[in-house]
PDB file of N, CA and C in Angstrom:
ATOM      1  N   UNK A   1     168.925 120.182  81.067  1.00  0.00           N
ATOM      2  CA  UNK A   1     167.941 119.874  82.089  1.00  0.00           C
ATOM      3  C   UNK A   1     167.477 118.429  81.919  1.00  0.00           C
ATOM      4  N   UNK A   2     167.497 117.491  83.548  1.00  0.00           N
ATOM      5  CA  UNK A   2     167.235 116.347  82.757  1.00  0.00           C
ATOM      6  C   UNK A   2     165.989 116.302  83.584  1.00  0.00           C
ATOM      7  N   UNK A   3     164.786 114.934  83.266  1.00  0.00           N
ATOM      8  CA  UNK A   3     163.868 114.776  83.525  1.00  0.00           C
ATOM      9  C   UNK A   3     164.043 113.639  84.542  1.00  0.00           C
ATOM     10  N   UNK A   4     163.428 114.048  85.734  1.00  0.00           N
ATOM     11  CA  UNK A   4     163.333 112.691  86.675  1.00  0.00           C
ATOM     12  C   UNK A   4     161.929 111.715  86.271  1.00  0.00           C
ATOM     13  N   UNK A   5     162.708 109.962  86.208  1.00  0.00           N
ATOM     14  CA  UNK A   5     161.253 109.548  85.450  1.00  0.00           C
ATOM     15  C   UNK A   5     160.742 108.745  86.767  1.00  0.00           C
ATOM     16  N   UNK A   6     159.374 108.410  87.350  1.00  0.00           N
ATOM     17  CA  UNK A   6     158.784 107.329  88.271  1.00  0.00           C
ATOM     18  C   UNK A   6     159.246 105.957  87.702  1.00  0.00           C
ATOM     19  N   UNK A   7     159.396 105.249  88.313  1.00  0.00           N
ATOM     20  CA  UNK A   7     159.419 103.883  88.027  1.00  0.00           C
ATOM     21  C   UNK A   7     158.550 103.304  87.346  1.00  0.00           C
ATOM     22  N   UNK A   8     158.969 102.422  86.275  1.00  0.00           N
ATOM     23  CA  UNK A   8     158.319 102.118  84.883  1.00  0.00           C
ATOM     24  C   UNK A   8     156.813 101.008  85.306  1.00  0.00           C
ATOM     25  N   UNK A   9     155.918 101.699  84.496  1.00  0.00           N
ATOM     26  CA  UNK A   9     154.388 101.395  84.626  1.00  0.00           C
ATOM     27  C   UNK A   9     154.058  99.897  84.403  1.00  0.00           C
ATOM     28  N   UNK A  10     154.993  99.455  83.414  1.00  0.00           N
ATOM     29  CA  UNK A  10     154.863  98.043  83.183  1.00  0.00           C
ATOM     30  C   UNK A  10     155.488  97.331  84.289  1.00  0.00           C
ATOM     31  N   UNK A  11     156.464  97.403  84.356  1.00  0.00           N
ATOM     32  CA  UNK A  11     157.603  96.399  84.873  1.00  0.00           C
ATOM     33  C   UNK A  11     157.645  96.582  86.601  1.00  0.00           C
ATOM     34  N   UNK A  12     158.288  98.220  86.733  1.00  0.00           N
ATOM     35  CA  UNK A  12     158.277  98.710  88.201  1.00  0.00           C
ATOM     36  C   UNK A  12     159.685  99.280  88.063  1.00  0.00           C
ATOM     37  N   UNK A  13     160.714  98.519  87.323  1.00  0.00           N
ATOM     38  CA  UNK A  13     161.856  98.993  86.746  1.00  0.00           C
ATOM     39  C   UNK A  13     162.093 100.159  86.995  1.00  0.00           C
ATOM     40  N   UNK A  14     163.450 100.513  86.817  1.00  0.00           N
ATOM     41  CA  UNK A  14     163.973 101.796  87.572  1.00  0.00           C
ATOM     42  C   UNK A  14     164.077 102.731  85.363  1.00  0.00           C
ATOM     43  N   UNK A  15     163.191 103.749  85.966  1.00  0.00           N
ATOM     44  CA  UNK A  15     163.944 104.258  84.335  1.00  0.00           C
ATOM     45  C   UNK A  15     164.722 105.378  84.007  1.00  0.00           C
ATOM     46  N   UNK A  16     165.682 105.365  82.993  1.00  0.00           N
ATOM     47  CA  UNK A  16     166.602 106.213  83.288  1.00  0.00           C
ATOM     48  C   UNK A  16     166.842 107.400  81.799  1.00  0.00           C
ATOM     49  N   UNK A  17     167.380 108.470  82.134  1.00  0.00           N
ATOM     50  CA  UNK A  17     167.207 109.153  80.719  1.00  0.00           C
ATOM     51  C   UNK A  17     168.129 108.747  79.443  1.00  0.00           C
ATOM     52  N   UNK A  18     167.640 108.596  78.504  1.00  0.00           N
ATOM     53  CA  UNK A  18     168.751 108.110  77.553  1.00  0.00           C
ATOM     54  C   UNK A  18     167.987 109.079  75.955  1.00  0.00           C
ATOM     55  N   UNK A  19     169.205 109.193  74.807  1.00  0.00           N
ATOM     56  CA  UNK A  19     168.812 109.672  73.646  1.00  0.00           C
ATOM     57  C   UNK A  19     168.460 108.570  72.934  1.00  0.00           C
ATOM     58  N   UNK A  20     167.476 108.167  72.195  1.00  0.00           N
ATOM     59  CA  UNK A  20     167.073 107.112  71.113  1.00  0.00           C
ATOM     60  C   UNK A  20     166.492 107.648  70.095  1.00  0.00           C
ATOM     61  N   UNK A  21     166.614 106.506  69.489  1.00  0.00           N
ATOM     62  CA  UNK A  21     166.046 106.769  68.200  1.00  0.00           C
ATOM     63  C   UNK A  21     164.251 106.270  67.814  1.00  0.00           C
ATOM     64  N   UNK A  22     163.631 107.236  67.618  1.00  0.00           N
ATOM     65  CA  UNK A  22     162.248 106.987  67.553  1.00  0.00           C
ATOM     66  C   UNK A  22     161.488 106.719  66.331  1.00  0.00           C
ATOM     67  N   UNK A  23     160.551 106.153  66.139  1.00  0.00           N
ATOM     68  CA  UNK A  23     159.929 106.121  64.757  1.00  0.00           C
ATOM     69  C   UNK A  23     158.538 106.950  65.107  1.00  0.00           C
ATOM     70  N   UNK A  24     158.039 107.461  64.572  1.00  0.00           N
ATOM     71  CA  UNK A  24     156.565 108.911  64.589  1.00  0.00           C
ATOM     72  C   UNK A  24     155.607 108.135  63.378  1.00  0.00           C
ATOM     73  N   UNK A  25     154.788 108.218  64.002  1.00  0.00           N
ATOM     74  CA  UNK A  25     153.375 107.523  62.384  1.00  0.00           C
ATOM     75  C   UNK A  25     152.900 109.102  62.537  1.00  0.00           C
ATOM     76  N   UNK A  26     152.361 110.027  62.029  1.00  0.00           N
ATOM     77  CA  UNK A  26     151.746 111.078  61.804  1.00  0.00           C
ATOM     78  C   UNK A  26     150.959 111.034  60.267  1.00  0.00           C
ATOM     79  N   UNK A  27     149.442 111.236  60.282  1.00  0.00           N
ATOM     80  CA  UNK A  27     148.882 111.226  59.110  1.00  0.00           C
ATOM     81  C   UNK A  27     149.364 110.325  57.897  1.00  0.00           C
ATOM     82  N   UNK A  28     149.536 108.759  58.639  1.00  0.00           N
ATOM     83  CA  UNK A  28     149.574 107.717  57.308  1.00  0.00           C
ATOM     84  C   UNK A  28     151.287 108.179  56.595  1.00  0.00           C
ATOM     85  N   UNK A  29     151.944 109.117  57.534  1.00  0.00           N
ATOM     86  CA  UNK A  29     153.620 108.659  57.363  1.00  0.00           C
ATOM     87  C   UNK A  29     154.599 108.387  58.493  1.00  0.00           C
ATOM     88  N   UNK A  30     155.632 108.004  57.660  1.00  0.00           N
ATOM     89  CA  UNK A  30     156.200 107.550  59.329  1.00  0.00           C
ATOM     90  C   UNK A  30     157.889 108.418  59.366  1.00  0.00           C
ATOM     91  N   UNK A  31     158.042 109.225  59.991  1.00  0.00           N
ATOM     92  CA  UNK A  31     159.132 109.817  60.685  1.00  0.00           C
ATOM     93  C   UNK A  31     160.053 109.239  61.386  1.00  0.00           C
ATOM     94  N   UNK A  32     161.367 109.256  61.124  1.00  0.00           N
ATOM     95  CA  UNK A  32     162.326 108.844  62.302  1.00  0.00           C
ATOM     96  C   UNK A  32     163.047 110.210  62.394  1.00  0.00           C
ATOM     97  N   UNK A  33     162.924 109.849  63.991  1.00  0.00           N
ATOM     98  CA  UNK A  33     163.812 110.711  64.605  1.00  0.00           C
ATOM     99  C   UNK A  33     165.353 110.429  65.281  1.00  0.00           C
ATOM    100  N   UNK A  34     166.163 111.021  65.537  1.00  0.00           N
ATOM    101  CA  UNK A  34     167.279 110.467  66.301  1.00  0.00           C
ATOM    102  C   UNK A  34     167.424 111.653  67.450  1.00  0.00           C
ATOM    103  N   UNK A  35     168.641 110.979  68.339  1.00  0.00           N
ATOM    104  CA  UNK A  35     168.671 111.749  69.682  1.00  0.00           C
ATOM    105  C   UNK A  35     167.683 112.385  70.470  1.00  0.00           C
ATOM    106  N   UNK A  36     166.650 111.582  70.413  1.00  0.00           N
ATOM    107  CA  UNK A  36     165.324 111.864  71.453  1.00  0.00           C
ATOM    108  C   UNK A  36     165.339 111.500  72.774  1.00  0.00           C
ATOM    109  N   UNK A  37     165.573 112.415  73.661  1.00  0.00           N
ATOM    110  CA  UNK A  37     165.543 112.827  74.639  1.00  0.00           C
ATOM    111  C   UNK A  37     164.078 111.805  75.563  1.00  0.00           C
ATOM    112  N   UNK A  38     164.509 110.251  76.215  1.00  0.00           N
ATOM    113  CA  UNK A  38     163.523 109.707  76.672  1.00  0.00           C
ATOM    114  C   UNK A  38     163.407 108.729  77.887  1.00  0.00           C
ATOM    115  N   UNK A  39     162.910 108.579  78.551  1.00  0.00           N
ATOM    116  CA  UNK A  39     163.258 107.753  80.190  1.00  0.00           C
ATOM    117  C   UNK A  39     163.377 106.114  79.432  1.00  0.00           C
ATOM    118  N   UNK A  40     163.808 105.190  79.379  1.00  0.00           N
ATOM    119  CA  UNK A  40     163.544 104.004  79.235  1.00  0.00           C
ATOM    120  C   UNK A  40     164.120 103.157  80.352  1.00  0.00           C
ATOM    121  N   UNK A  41     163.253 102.421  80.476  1.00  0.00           N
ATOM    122  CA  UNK A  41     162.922 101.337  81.805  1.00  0.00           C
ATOM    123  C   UNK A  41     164.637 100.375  81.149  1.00  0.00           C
ATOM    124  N   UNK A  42     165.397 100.333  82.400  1.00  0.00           N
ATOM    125  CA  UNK A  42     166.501  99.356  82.491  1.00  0.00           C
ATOM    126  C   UNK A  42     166.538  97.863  82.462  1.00  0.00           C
ATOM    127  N   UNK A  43     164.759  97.652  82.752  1.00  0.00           N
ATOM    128  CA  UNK A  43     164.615  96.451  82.706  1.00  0.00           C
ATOM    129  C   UNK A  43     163.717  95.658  81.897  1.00  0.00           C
ATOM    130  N   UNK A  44     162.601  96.458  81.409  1.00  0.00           N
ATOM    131  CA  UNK A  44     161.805  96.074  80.623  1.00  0.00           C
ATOM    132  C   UNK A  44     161.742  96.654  78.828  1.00  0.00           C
ATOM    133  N   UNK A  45     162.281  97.884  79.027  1.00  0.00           N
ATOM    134  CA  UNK A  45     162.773  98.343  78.213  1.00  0.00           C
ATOM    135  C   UNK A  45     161.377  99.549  77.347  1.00  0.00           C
ATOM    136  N   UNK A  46     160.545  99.310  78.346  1.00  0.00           N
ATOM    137  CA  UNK A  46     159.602 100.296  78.119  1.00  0.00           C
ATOM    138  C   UNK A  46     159.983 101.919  77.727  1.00  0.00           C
ATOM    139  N   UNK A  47     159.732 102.578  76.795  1.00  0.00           N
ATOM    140  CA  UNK A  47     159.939 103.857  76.610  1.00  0.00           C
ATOM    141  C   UNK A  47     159.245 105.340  77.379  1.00  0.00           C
ATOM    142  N   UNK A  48     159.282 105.864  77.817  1.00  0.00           N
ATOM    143  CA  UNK A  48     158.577 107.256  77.936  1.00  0.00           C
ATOM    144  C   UNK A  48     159.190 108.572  77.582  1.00  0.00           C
ATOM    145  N   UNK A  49     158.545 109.387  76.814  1.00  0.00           N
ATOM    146  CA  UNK A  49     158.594 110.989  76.556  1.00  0.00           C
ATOM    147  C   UNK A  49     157.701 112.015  77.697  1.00  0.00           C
ATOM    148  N   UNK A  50     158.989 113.330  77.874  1.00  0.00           N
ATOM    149  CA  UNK A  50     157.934 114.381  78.633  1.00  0.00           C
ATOM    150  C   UNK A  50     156.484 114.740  77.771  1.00  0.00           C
ATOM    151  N   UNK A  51     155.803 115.352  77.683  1.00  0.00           N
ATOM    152  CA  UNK A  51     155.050 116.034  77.223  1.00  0.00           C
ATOM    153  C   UNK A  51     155.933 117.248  75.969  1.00  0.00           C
ATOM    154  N   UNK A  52     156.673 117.762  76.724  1.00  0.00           N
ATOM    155  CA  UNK A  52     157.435 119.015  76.096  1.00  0.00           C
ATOM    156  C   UNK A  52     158.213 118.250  74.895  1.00  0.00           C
ATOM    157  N   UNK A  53     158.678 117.226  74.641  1.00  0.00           N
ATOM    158  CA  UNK A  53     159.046 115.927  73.965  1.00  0.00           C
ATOM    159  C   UNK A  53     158.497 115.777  72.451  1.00  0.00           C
ATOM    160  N   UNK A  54     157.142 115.378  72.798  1.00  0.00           N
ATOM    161  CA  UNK A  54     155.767 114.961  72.098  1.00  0.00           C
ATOM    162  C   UNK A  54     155.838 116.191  71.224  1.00  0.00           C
ATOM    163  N   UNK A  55     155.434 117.117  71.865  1.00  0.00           N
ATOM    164  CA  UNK A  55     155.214 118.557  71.523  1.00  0.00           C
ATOM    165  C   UNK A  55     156.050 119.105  70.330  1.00  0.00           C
ATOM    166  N   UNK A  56     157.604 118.780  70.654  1.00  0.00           N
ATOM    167  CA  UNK A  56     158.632 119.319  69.633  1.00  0.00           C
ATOM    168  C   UNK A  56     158.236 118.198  68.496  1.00  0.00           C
ATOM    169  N   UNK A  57     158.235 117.168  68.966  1.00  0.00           N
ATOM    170  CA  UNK A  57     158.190 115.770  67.581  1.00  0.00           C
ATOM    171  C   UNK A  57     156.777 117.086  66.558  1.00  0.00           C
ATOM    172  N   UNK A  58     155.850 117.041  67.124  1.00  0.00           N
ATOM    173  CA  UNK A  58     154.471 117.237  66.161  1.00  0.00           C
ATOM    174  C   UNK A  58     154.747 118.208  65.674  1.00  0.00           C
ATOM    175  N   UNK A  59     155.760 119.534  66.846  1.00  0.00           N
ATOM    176  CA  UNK A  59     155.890 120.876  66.015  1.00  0.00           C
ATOM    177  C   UNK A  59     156.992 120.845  64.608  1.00  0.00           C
ATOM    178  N   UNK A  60     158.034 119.542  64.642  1.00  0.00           N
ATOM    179  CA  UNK A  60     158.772 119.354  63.315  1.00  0.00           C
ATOM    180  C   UNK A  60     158.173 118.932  62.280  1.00  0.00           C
ATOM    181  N   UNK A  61     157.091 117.876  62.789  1.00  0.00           N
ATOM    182  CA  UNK A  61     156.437 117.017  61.256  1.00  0.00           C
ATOM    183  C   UNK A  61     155.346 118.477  60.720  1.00  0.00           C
ATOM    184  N   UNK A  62     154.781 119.013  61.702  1.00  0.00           N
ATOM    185  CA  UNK A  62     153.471 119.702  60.851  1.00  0.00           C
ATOM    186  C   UNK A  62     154.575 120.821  60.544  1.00  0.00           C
ATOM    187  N   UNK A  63     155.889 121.469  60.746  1.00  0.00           N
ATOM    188  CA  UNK A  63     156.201 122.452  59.943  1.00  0.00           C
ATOM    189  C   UNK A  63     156.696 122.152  59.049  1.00  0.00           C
ATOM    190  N   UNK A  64     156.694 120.836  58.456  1.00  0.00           N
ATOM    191  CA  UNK A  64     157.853 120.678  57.433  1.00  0.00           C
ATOM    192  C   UNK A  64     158.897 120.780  57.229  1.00  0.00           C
ATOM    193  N   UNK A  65     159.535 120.881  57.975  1.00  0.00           N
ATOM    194  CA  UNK A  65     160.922 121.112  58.192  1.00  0.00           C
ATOM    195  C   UNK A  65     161.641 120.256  57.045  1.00  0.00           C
ATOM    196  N   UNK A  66     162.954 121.035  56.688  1.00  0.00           N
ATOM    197  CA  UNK A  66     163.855 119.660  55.716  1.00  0.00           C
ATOM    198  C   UNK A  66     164.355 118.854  56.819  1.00  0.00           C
ATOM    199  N   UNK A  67     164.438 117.767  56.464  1.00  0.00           N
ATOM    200  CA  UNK A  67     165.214 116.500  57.103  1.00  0.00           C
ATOM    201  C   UNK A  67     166.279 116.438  56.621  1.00  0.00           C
ATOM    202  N   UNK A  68     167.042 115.592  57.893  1.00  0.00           N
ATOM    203  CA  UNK A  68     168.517 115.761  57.779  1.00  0.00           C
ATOM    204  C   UNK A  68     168.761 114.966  56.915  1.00  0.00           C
ATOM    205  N   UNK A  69     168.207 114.005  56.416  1.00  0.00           N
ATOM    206  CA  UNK A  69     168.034 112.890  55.784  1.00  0.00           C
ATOM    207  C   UNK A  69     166.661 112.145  55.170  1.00  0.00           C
ATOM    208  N   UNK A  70     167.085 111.603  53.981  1.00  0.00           N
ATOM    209  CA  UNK A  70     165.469 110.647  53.582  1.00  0.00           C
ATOM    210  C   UNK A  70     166.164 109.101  53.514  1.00  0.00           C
ATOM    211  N   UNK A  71     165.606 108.074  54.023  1.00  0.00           N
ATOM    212  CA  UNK A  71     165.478 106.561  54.447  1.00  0.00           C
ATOM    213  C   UNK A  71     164.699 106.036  53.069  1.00  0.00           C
ATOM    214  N   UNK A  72     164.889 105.058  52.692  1.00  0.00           N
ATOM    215  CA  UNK A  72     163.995 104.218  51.990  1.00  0.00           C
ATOM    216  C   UNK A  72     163.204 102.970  53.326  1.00  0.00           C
ATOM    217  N   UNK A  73     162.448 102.870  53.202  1.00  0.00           N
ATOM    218  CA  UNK A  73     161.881 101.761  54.901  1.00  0.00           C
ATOM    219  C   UNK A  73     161.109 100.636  53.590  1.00  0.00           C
ATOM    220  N   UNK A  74     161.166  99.100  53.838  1.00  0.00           N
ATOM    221  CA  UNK A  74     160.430  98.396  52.977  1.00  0.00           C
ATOM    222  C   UNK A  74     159.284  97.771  53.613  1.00  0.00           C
ATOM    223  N   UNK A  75     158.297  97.656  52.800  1.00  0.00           N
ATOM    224  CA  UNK A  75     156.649  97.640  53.616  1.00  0.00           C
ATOM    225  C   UNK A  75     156.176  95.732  53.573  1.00  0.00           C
ATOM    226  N   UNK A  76     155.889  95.423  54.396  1.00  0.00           N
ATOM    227  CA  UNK A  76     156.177  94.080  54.005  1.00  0.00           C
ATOM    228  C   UNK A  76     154.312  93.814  54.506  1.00  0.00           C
ATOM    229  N   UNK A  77     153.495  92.732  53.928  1.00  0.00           N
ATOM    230  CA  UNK A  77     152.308  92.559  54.281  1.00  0.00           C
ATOM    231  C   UNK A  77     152.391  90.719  55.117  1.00  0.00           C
ATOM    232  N   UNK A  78     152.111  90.743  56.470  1.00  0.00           N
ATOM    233  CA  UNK A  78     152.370  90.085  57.328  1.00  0.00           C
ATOM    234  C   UNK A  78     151.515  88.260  56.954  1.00  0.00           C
ATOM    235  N   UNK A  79     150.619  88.615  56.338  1.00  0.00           N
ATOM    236  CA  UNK A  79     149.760  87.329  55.988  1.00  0.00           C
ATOM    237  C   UNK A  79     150.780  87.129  54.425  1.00  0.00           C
ATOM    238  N   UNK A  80     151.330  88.049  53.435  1.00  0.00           N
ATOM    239  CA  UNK A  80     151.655  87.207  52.753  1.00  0.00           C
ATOM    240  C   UNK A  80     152.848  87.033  52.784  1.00  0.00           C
ATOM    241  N   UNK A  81     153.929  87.711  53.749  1.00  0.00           N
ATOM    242  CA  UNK A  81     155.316  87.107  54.316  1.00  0.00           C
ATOM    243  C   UNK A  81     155.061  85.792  54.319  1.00  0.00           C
ATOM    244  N   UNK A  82     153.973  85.111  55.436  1.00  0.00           N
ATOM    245  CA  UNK A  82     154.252  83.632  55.893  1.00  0.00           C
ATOM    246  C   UNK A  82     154.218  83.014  54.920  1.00  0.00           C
ATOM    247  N   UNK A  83     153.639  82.944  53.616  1.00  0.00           N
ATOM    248  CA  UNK A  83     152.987  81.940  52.366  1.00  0.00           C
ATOM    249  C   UNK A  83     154.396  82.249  51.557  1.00  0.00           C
ATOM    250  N   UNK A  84     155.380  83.372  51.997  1.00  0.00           N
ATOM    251  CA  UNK A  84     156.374  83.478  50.958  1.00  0.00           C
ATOM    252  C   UNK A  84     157.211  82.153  51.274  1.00  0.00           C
TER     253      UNK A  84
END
């Protein structure tokens, strides 16, 4: 079932359904997801999720689910990048 999206809020852009890859902040961690189901604008490149979307993301992080995978991600602090 696919989702018909309105034309993108920023831009006006036509948006179309595509799978991506998402990053989730939930309670001070951060989740990636893959093959997420999401409209993104062709031209601006703006993202949108259904509701029903959202919903599955929160119902995986709060059940704990195993992941298909664990990432190492490196945390970098933006004021002392520049002085590096």
């Amino acid at each position: 079932m696919t989702h018909e999206y309105a034309p993108c809020s920023l831009c006006g852009g036509e948006v179309v359904p595509k799978c991506i890859r998402h990053t989730y902040h939930w309670d001070g961690q951060l989740f990636v997801f893959e093959d997420v189901p999401a409209g993104v604008c062709v031209q601006c490149g703006e993202v949108y999720f259904t509701a029903e979307t959202v919903k599955t993301m929160e119902k995986i992080v709060l059940s704990k689910t195993k992941p298909k995978r664990t990432i190492r991600v490196p945390v970098y602090t933006y004021a002392e990048a520049l002085t590096a």
